[in-house]
N, C-alpha and C. Protein backbone atom coordinates (compact mmCIF):
# COMPACT_ATOMS: atom_id res chain seq x y z
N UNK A 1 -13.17 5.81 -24.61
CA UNK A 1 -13.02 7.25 -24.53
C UNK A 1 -14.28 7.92 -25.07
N UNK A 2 -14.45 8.73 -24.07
CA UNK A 2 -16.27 9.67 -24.53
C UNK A 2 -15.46 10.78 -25.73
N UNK A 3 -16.23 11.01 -26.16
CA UNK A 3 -16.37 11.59 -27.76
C UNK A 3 -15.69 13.10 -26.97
N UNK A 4 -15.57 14.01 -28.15
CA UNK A 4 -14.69 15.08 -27.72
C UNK A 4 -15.83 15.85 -28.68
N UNK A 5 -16.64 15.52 -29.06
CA UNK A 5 -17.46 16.81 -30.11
C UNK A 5 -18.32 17.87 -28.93
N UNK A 6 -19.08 17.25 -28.18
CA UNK A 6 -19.36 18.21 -27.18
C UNK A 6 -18.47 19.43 -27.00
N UNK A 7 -17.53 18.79 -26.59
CA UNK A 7 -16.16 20.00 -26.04
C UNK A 7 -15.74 20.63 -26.95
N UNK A 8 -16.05 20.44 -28.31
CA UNK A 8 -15.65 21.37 -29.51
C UNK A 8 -16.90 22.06 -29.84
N UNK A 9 -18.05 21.62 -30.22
CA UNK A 9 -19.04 22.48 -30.20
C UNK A 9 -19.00 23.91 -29.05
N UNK A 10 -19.01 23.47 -27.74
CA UNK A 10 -18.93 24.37 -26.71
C UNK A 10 -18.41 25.22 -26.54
N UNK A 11 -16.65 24.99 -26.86
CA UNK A 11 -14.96 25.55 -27.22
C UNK A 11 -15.95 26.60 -29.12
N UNK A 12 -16.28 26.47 -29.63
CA UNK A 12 -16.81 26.96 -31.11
C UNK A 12 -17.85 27.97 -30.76
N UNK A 13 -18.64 27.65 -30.18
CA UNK A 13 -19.77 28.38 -29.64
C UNK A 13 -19.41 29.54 -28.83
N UNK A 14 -18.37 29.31 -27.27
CA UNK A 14 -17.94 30.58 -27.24
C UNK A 14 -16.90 31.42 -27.27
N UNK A 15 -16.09 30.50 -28.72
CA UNK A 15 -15.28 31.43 -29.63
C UNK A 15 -15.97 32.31 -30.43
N UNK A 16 -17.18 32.11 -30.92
CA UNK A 16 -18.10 32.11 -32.11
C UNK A 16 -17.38 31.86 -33.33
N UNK A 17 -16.55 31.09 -33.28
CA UNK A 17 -15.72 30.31 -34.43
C UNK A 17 -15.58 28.61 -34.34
N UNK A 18 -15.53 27.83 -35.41
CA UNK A 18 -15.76 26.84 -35.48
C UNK A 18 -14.50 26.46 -35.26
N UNK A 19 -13.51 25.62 -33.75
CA UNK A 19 -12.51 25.26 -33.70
C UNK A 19 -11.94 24.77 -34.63
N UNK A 20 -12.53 23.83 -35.08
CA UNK A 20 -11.72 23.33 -36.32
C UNK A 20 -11.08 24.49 -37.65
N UNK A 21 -11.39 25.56 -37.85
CA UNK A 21 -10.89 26.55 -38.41
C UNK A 21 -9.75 27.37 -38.08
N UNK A 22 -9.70 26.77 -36.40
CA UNK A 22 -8.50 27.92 -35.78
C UNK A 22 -7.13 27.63 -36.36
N UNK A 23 -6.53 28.33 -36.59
CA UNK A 23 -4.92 28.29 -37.35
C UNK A 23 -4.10 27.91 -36.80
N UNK A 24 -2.93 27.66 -36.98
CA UNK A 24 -1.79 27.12 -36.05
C UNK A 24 -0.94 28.67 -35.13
N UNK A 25 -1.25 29.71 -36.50
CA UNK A 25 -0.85 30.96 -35.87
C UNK A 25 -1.75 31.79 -34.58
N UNK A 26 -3.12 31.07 -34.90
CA UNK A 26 -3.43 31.51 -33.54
C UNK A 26 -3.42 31.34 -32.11
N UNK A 27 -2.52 29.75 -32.15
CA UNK A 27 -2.26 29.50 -31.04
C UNK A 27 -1.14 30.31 -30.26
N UNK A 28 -0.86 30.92 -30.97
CA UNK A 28 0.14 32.34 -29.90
C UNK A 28 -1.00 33.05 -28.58
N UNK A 29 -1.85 32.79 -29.12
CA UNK A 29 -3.01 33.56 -28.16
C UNK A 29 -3.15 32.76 -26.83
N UNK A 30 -2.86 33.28 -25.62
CA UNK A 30 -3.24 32.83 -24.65
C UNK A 30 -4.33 31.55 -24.81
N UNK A 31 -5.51 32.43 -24.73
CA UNK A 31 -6.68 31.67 -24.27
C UNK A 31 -6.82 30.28 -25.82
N UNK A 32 -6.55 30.61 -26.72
CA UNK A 32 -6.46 29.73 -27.78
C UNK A 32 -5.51 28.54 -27.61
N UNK A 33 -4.15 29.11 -26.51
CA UNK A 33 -3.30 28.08 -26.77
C UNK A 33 -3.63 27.29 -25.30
N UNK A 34 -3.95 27.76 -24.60
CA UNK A 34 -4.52 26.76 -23.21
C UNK A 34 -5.95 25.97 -23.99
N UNK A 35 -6.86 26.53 -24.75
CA UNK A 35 -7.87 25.95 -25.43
C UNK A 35 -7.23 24.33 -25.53
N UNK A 36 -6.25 24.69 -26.70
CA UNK A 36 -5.82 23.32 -27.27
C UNK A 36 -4.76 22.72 -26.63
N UNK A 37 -4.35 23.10 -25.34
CA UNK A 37 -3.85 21.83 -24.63
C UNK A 37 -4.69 21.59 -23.51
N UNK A 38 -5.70 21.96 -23.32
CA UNK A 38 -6.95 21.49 -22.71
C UNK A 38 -7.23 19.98 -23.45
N UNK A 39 -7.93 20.46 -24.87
CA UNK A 39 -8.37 19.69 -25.96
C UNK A 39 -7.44 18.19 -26.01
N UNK A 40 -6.02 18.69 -26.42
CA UNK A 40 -5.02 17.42 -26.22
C UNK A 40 -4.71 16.57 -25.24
N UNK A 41 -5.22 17.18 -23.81
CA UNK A 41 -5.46 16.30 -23.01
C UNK A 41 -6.61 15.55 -22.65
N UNK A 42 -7.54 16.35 -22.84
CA UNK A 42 -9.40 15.40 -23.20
C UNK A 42 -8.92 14.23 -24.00
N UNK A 43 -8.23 14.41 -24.83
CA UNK A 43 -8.21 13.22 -26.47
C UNK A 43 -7.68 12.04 -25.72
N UNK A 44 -6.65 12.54 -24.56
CA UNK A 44 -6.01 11.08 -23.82
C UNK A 44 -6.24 10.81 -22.43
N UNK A 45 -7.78 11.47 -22.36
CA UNK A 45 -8.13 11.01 -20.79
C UNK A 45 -7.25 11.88 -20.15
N UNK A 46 -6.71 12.36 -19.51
CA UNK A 46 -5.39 13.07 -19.02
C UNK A 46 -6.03 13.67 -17.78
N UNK A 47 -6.00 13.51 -16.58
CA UNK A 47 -6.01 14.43 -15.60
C UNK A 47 -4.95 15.76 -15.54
N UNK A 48 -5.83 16.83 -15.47
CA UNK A 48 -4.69 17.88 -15.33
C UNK A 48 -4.71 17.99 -13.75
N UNK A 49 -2.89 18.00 -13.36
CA UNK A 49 -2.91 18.33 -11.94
C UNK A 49 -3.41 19.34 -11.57
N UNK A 50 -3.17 19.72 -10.42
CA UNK A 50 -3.81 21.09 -9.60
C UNK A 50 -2.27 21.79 -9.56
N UNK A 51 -2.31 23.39 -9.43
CA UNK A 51 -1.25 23.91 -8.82
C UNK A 51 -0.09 23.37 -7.84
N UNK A 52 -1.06 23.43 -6.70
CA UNK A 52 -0.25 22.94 -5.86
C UNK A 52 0.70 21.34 -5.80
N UNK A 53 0.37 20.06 -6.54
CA UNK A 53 1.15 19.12 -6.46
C UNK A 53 1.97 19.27 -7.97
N UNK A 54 2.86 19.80 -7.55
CA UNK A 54 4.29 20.05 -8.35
C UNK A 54 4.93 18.38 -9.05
N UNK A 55 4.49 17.48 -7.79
CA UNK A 55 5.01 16.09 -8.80
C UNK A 55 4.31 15.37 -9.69
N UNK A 56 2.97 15.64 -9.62
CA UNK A 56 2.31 15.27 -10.46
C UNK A 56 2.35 16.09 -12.08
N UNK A 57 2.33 17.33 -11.76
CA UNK A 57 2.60 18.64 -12.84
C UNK A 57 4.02 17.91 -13.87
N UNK A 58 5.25 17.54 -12.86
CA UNK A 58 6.36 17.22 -13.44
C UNK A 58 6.01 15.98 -14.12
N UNK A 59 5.00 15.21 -13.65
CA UNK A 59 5.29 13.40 -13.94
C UNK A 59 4.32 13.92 -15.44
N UNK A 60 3.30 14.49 -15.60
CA UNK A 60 2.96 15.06 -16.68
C UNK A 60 3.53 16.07 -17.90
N UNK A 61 4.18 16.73 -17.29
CA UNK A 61 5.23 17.30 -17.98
C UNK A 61 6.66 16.20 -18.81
N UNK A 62 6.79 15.53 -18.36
CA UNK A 62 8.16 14.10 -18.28
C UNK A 62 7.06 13.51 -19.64
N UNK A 63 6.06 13.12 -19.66
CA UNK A 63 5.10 12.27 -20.36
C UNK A 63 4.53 13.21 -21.72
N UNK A 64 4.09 13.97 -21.96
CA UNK A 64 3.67 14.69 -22.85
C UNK A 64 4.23 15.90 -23.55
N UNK A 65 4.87 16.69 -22.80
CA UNK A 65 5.97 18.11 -23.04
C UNK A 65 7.80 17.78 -23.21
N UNK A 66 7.73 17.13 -22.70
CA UNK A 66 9.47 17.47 -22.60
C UNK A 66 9.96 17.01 -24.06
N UNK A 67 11.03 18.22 -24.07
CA UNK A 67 11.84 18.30 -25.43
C UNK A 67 13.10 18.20 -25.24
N UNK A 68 13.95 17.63 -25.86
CA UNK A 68 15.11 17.73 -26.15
C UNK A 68 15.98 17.58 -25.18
N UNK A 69 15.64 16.45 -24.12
CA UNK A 69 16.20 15.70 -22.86
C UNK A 69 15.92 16.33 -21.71
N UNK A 70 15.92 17.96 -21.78
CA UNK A 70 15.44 18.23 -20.90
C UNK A 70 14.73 17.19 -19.59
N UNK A 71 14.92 17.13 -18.39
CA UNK A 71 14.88 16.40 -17.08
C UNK A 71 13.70 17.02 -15.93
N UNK A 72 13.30 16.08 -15.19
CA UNK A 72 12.50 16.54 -13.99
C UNK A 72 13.48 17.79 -13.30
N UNK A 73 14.41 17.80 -13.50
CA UNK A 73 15.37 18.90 -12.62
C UNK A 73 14.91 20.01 -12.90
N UNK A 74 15.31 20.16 -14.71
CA UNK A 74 15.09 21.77 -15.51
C UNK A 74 13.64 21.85 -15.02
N UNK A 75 12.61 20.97 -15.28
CA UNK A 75 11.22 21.38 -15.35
C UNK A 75 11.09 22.05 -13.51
N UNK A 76 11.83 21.44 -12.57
CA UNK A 76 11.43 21.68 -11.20
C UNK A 76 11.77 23.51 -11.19
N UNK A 77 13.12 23.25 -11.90
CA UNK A 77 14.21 24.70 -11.65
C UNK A 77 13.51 25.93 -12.11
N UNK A 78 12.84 25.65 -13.21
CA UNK A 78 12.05 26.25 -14.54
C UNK A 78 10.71 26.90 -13.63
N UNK A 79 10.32 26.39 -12.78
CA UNK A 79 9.31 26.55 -12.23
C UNK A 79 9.48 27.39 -11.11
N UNK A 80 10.23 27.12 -10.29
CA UNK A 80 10.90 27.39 -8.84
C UNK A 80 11.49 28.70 -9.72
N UNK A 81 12.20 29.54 -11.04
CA UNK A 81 12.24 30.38 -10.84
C UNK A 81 11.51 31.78 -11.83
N UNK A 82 10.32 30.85 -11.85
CA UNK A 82 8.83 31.27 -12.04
C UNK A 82 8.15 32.07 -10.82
N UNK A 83 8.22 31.39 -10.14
CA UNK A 83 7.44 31.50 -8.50
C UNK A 83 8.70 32.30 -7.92
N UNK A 84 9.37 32.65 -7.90
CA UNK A 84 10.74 33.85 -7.32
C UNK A 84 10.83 34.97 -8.06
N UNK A 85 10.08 34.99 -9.29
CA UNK A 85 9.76 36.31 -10.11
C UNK A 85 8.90 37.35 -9.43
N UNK A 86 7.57 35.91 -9.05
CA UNK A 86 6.42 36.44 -8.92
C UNK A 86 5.58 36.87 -9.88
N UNK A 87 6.22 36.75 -11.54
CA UNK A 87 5.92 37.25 -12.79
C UNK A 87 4.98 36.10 -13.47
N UNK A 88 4.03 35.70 -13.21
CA UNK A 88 3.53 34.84 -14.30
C UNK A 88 3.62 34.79 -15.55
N UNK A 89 4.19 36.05 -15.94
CA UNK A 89 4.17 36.25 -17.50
C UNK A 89 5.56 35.45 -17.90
N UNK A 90 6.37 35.00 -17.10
CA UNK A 90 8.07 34.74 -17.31
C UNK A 90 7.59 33.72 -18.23
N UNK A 91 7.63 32.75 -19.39
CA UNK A 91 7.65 31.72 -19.60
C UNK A 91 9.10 30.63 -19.87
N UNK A 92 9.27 29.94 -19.11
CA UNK A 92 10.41 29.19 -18.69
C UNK A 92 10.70 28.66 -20.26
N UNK A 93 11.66 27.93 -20.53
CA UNK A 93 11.95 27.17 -22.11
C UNK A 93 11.99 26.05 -21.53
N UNK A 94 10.84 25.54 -21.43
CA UNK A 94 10.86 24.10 -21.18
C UNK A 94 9.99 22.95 -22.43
């Protein structure tokens, strides 16, 4: 696995804050909290899917996110009535 300091220097530079300082409370922030599941997936090699293939999204979701038994179903359903909002802002409880 290639080193992850690049990607934190870079991620620091145009925060103009040194990631390693960021708080746990600031991950409420959008761009902070996609930051660090960017980051958590660099650490394990991780391809992030694309939009469009939904089974790959789920087979990643099944592997790293899912809580509390939650199933490929909820995560499909969760999504499907994401995209019937039209609201990106909805965030599903998944």
């Amino acid at each position: 696995m290639e080193s992850l300091q690049p990607i934190y220097e870079c991620v620091s530079h145009l925060l103009d804050k040194p990631w390693s300082s960021v708080q746990w409370e600031e991950l409420r922030k959008p761009l902070y909290s996609a930051l660090a599941a960017r980051l958590f997936f660099a650490a394990r090699n991780v391809d992030i899917p694309g939009v469009a293939d939904i089974d790959k999204q789920t087979e990643v979701w099944g592997s790293y996110y899912r809580l509390s038994g939650n199933n490929r179903d909820h995560y499909l359903n969760s999504v499907e009535a994401c995209e019937e909002t039209g609201n990106s802002l909805i965030k599903p409880n998944i």
